[in-house]
C-alpha atoms as a PDB file:
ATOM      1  CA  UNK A   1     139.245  10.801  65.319  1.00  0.00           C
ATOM      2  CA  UNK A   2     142.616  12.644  65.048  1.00  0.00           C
ATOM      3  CA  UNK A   3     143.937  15.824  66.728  1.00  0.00           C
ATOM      4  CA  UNK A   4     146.198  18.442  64.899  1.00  0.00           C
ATOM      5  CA  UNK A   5     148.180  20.543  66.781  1.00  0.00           C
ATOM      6  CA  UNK A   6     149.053  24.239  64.610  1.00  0.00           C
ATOM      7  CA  UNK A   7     150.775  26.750  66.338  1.00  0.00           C
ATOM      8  CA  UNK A   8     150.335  30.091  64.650  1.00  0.00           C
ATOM      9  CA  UNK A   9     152.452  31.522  67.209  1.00  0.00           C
ATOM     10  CA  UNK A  10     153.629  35.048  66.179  1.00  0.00           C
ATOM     11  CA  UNK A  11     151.355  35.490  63.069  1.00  0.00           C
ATOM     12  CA  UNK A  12     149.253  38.319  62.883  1.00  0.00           C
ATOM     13  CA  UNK A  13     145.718  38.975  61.122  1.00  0.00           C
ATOM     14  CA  UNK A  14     144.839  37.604  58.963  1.00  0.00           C
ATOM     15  CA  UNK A  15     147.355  34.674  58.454  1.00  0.00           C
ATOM     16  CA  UNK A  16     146.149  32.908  61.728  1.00  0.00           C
ATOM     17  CA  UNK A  17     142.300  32.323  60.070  1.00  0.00           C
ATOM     18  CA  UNK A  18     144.193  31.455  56.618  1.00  0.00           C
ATOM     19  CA  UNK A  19     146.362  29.036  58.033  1.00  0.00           C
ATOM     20  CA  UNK A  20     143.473  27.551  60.410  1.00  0.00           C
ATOM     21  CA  UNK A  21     140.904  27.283  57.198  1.00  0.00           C
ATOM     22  CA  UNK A  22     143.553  25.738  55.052  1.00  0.00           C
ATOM     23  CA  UNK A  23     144.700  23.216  57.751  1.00  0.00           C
ATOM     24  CA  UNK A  24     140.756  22.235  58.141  1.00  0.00           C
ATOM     25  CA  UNK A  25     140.306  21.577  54.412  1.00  0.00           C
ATOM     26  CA  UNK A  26     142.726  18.233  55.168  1.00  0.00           C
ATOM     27  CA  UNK A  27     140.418  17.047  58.131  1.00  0.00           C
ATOM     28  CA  UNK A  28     137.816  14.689  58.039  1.00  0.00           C
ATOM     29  CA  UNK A  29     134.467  14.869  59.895  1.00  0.00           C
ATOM     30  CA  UNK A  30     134.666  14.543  63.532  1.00  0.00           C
ATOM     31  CA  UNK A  31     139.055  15.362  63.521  1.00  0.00           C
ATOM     32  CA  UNK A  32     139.703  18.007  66.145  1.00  0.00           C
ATOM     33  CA  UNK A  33     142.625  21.008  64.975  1.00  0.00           C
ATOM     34  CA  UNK A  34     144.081  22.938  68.178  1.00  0.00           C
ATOM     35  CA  UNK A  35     145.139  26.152  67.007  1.00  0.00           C
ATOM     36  CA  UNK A  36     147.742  27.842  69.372  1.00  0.00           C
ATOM     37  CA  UNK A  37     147.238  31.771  68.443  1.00  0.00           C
ATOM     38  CA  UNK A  38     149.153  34.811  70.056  1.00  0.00           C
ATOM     39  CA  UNK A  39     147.316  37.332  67.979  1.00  0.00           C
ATOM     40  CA  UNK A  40     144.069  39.401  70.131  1.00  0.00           C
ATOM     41  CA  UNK A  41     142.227  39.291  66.935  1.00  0.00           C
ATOM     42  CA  UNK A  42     141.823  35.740  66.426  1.00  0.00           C
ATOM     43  CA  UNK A  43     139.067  34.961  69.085  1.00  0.00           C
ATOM     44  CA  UNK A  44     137.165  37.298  66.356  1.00  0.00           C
ATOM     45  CA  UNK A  45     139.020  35.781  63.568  1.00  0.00           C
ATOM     46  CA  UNK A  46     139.191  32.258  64.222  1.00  0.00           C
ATOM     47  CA  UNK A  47     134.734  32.146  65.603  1.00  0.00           C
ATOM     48  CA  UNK A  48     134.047  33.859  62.619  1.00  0.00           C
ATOM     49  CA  UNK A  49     135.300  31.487  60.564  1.00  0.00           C
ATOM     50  CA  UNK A  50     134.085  28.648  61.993  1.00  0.00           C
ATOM     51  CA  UNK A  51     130.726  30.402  61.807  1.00  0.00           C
ATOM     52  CA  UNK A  52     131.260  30.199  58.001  1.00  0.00           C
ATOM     53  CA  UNK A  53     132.606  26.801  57.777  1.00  0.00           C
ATOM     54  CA  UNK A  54     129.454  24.722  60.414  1.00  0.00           C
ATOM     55  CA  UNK A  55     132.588  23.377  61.954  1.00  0.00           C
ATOM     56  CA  UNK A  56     132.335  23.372  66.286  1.00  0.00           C
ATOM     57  CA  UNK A  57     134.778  25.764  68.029  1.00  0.00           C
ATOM     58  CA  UNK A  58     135.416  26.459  71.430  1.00  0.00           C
ATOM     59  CA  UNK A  59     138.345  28.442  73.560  1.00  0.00           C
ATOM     60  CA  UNK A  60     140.172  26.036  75.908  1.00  0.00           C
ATOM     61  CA  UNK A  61     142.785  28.580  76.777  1.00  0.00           C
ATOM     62  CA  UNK A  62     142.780  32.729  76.745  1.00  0.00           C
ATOM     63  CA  UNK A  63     145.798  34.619  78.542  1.00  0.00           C
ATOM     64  CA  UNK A  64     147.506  37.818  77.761  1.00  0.00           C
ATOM     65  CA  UNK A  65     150.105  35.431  75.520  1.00  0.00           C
ATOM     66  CA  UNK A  66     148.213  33.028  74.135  1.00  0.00           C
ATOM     67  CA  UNK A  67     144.496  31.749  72.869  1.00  0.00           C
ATOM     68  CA  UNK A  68     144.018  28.207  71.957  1.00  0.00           C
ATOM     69  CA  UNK A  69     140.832  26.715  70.478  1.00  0.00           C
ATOM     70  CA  UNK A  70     139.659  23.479  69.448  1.00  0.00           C
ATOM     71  CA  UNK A  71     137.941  23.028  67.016  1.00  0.00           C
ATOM     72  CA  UNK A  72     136.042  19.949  65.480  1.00  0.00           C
ATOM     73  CA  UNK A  73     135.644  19.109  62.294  1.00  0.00           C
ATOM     74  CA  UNK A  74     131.425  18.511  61.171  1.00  0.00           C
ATOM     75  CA  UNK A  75     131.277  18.828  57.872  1.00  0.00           C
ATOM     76  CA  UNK A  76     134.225  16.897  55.872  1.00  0.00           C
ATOM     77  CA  UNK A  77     135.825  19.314  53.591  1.00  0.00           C
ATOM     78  CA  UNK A  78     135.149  22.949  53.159  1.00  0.00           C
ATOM     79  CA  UNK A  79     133.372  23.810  50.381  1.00  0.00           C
ATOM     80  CA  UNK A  80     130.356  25.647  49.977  1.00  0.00           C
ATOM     81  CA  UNK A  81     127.320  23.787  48.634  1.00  0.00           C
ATOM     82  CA  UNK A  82     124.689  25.811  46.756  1.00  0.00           C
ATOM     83  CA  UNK A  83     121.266  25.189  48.664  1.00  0.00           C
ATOM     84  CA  UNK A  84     119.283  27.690  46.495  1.00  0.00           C
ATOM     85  CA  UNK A  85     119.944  25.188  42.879  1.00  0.00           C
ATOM     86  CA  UNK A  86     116.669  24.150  42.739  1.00  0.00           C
ATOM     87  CA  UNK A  87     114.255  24.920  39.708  1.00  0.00           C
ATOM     88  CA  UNK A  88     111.249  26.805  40.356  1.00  0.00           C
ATOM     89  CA  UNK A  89     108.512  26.484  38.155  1.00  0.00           C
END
């Protein structure tokens, strides 16, 4: 298990998700990536994302400057995998 640190310091919506779901298509299941954000949006931005991707997030740090989460890595690369292929008869 690796951590990535990616500050995102400075970038505004929507660059900070972009940059987060980009750097989590490199990680393997069960890396962490600590994403330093300065943006308010991103603690929408950043959950909702993770929301999409089955990854784990969680806020370690939330001031006026600065938000950091940590998130960790579940489900190897993102992708989505089509469920619904099945053949009814």
């Amino acid at each position: 298990m690796t951590t990535t640190r990616l500050d995102l310091a400075g970038l505004k919506c929507p660059l900070p998700a972009l940059k987060t779901r980009k750097a989590l298509k490199s990680l393997a299941a069960g890396d962490r990536l600590e994403v330093l954000c300065t943006d308010p949006l991103s603690v929408i931005d950043i959950p909702n994302l993770i929301r999409e991707t089955g990854d784990k997030v969680e806020i370690t740090e939330r001031s006026e400057s600065r938000i950091v989460f940590l998130i960790e890595k579940t489900n190897g690369p993102i992708g989505k995998t089509d469920t619904a292929s099945s053949t009814h008869n």
